[in-house]
Every structure is written in C-alpha cells, then in structure tokens.
N, C-alpha and C. Protein backbone atom coordinates (compact mmCIF):
# COMPACT_ATOMS: atom_id res chain seq x y z
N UNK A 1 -23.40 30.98 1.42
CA UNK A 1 -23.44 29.73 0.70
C UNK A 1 -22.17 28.95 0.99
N UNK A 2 -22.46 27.13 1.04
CA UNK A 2 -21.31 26.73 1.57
C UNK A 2 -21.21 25.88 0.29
N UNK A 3 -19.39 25.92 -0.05
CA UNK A 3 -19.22 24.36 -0.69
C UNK A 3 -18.54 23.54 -0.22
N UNK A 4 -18.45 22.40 -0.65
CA UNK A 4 -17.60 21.71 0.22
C UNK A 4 -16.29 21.17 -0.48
N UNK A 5 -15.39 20.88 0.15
CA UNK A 5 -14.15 21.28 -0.03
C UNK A 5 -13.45 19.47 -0.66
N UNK A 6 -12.96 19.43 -1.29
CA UNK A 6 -12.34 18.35 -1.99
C UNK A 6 -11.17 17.66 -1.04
N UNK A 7 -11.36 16.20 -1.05
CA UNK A 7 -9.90 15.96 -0.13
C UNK A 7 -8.80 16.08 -0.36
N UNK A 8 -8.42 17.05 -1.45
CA UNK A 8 -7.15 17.41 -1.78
C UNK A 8 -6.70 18.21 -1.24
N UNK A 9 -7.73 19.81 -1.36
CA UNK A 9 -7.82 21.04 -0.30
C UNK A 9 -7.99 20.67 0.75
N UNK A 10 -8.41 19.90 1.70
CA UNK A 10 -8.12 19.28 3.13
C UNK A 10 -6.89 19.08 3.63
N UNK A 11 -6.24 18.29 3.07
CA UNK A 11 -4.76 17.88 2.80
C UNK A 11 -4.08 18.92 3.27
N UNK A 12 -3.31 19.17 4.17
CA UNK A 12 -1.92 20.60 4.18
C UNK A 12 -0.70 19.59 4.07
N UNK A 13 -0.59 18.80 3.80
CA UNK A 13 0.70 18.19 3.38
C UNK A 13 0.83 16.84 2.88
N UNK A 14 2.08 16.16 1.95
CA UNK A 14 1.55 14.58 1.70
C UNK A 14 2.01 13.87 3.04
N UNK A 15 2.05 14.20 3.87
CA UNK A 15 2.38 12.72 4.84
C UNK A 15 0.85 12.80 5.25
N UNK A 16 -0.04 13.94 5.00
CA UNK A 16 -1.18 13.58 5.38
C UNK A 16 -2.22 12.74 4.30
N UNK A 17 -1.75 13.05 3.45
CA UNK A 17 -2.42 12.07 1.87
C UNK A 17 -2.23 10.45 1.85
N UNK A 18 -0.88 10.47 2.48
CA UNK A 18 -0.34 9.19 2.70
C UNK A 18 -0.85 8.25 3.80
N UNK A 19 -1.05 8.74 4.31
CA UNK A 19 -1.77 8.40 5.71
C UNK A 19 -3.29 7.75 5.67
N UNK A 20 -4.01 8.44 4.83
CA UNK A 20 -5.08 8.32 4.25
C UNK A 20 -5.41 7.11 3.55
N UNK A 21 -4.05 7.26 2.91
CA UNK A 21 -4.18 5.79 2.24
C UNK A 21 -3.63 4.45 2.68
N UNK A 22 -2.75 4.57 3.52
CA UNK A 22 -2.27 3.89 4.17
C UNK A 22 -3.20 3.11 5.37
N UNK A 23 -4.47 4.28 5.92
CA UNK A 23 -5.25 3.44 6.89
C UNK A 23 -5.46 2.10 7.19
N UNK A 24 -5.57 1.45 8.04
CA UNK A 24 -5.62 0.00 7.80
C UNK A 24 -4.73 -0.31 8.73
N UNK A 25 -5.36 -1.57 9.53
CA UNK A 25 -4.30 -2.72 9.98
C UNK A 25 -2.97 -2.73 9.42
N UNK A 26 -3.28 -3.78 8.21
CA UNK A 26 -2.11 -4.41 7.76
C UNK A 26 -1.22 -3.33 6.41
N UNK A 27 -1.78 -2.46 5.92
CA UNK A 27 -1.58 -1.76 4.49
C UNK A 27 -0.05 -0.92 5.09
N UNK A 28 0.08 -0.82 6.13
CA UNK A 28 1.78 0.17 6.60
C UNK A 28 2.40 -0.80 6.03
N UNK A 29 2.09 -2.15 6.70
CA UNK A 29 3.71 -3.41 6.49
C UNK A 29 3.84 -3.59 5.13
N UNK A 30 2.47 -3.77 4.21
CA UNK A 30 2.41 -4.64 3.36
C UNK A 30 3.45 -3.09 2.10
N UNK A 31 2.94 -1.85 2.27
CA UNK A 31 3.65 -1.43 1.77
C UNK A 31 5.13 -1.26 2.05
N UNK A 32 5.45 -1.09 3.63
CA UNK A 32 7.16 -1.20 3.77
C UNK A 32 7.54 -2.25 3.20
N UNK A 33 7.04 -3.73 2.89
CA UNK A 33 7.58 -4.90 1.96
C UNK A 33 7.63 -4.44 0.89
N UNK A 34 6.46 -4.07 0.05
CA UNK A 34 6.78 -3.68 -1.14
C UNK A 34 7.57 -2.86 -1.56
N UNK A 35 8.49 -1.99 -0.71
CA UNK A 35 9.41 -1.14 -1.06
C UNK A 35 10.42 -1.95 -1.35
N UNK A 36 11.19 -2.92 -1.21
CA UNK A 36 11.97 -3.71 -0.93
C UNK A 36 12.07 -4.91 -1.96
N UNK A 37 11.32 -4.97 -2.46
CA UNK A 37 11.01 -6.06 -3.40
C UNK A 37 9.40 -6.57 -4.15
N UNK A 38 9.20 -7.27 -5.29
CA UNK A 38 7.97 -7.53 -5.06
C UNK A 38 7.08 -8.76 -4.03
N UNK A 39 5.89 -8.41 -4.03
CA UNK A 39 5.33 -9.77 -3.51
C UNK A 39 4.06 -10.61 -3.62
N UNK A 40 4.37 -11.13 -2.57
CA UNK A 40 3.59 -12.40 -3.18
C UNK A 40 2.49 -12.61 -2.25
N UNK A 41 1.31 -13.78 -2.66
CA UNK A 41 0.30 -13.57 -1.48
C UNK A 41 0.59 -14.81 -0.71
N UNK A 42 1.53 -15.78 -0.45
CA UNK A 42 1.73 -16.87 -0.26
C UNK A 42 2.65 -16.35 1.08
N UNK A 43 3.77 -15.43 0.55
CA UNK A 43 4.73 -14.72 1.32
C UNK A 43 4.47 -13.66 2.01
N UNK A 44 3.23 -13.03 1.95
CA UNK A 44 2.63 -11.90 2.69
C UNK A 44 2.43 -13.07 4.19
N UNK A 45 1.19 -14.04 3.35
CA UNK A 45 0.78 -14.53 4.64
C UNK A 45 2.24 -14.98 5.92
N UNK A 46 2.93 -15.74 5.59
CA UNK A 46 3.69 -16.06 6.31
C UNK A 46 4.61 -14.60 7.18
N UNK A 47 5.09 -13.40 6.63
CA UNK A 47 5.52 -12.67 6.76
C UNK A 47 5.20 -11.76 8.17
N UNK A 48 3.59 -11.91 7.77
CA UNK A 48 3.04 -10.53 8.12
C UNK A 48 2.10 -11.40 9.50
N UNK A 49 2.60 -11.64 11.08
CA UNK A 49 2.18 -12.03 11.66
C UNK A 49 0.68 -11.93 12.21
N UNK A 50 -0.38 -13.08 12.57
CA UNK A 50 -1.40 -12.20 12.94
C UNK A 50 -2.60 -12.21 11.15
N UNK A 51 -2.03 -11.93 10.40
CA UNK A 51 -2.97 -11.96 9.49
C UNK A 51 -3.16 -12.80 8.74
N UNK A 52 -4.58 -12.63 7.88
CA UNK A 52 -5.75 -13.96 7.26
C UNK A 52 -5.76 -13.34 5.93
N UNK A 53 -6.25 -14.67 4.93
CA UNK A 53 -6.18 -14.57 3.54
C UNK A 53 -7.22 -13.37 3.39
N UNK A 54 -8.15 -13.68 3.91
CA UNK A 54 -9.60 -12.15 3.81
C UNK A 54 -8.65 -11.06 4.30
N UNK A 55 -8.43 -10.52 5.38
CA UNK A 55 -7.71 -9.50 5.74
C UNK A 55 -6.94 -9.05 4.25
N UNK A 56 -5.70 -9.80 4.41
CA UNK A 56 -4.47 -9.09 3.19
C UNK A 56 -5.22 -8.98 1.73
N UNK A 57 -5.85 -10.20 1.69
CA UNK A 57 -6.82 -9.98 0.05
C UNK A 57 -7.73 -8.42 0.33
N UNK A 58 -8.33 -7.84 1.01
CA UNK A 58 -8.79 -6.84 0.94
C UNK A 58 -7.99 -5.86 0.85
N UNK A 59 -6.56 -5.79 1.61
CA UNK A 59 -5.82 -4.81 1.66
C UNK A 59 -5.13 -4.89 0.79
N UNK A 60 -4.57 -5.54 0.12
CA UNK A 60 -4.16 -5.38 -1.37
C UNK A 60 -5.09 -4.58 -2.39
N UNK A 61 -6.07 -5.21 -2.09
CA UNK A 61 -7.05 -5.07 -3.00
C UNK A 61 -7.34 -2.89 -2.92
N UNK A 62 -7.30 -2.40 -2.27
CA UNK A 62 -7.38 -1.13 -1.42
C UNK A 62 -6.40 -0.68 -1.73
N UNK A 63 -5.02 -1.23 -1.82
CA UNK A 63 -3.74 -0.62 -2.22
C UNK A 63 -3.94 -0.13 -3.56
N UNK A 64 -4.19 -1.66 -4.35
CA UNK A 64 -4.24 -1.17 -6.01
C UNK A 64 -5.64 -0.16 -6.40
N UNK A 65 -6.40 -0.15 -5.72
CA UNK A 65 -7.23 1.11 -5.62
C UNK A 65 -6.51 2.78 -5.64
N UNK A 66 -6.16 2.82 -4.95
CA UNK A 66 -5.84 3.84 -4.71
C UNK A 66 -4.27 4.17 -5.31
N UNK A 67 -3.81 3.48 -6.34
CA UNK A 67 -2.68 3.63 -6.96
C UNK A 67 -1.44 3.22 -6.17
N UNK A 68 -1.26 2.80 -5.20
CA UNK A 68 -0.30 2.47 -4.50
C UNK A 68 0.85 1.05 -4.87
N UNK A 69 -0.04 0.27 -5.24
CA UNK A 69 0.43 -1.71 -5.60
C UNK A 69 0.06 -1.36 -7.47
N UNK A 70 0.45 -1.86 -7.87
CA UNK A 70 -0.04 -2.90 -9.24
C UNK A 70 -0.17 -4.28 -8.74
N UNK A 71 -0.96 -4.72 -9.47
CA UNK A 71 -0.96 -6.22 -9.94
C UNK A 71 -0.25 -7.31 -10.98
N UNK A 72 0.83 -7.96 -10.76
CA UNK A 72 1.13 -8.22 -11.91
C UNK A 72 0.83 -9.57 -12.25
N UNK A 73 0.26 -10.50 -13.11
CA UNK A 73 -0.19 -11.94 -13.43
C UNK A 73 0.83 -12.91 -14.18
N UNK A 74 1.99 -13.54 -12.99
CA UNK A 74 2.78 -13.88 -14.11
C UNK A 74 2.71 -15.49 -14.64
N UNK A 75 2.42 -15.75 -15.88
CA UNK A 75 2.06 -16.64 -16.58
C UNK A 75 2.46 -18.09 -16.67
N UNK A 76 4.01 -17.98 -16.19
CA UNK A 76 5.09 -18.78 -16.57
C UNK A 76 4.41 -19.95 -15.30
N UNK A 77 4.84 -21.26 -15.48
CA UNK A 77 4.05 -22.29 -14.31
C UNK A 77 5.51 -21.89 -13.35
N UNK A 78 5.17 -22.06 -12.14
CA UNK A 78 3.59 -21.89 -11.59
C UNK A 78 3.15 -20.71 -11.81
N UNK A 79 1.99 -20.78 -12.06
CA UNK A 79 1.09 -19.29 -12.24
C UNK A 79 0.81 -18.97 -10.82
N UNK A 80 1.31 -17.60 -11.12
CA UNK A 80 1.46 -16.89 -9.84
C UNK A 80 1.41 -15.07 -9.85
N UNK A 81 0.60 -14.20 -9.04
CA UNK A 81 0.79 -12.91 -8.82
C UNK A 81 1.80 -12.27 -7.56
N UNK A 82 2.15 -11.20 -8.57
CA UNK A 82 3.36 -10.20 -7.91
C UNK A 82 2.66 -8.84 -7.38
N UNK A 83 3.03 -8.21 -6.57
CA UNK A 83 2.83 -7.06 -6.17
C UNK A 83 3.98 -6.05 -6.35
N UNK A 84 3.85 -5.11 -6.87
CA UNK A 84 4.99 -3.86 -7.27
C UNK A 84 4.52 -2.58 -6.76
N UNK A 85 5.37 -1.74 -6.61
CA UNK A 85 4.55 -0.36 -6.02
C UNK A 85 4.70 0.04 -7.17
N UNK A 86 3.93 0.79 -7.24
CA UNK A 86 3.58 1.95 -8.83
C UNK A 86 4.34 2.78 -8.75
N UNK A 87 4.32 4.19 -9.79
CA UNK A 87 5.21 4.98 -9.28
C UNK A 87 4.63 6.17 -8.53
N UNK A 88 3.36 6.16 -8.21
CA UNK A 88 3.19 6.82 -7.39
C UNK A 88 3.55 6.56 -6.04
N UNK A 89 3.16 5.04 -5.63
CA UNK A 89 4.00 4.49 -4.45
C UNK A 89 5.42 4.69 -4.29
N UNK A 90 6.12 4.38 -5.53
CA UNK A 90 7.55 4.73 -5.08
C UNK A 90 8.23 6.42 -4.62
N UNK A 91 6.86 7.60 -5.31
CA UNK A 91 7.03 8.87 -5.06
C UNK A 91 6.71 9.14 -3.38
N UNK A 92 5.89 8.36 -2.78
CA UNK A 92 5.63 8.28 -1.95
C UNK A 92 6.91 7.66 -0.69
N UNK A 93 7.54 6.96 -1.25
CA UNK A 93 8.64 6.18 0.06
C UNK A 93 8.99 7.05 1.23
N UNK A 94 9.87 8.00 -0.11
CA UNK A 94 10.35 9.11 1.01
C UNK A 94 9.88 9.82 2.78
N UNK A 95 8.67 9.93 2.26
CA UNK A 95 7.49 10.34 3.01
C UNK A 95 7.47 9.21 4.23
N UNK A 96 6.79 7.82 3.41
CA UNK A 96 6.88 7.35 4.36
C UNK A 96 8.54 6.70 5.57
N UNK A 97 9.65 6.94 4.73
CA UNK A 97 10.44 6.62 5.88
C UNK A 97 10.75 7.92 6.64
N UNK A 98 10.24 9.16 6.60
CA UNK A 98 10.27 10.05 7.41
C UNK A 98 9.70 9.79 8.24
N UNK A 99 8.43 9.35 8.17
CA UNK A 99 6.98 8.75 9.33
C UNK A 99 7.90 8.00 10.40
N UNK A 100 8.50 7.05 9.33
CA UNK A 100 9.12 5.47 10.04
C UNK A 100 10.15 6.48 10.96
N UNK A 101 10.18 7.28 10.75
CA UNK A 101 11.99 7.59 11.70
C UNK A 101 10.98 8.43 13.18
N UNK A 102 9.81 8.98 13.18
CA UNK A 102 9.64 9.54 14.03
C UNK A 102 9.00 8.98 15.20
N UNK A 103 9.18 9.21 16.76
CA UNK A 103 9.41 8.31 17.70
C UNK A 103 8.21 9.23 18.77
C-alpha cells in the first residue's frame, strides 16, 4: 500500500521550501526589495525592469499566499498599499542570501 507523502516530507532542507515559493519570474527580486524596505506597486513597476502591472499584481498576489508579503492599506491621502515581509519571510532572509552568495 502506497501513501503519498506531504510537501513538507519532500523537503530535505529550507532552501528547498524557499525555492518553492519563490518560483516565478519576478517573486526572487520582488522579495530581495522587500527585505530592504517596504513597497509599493507604483515603485515595483519602475524598479523591476521588463515587468507589467498583470505580471507583479499576480506575484504579489502569490507572495501573500503563501505567507511571504503582507498587505498593508494605508489610509492617509494618498491612499496607497505597502508591502512588508511577514515574519515568516523575514525567517527566511538568511536562507535566501546564502542562495544569493552562491556562484
């Protein structure tokens, strides 16, 4: 008898969890920005060469899925949203600037 195995037990390490979630075009950059500060979708576009409001709106959208981004709605005029890494994202950095260092 077979069962099948959870993508956690798949996993032998988090740079491989990370990875997972990270898939995507644009979702590496948009999180190395977010380490750094929050952001914005006005400032993504300009930033992040090459990419479209559909593109980054999905990949945001995929980030805060998977616990990586929050959303934040801030009220004050101009009304405007922020992007923050959660703290699972921020448990995550480490990881990823190990990735970033290897050649």
């Amino acid at each position: 008898m077979t069962t099948k195995k959870t993508a956690e037990e798949n996993e032998t390490c988090p740079a491989q969890a990370l990875l997972k979630m990270l898939s995507g075009k644009w979702k590496p950059e948009i999180f190395r920005l977010a380490a750094n500060n929050p952001l914005r979708f006005s400032s993504l576009l300009r930033e992040i060469n090459g990419s479209n409001k559909q593109s980054l709106a999905v990949a945001l959208k995929e980030l805060e899925e998977v616990g990586l981004l929050e959303k934040k709605v801030i009220k004050e005029k101009p009304l405007h949203i922020e992007y923050n890494l959660t703290e699972t994202g921020r448990s995550l950095l480490p990881i990823f600037q190990q990735l970033e260092s290897v050649k």
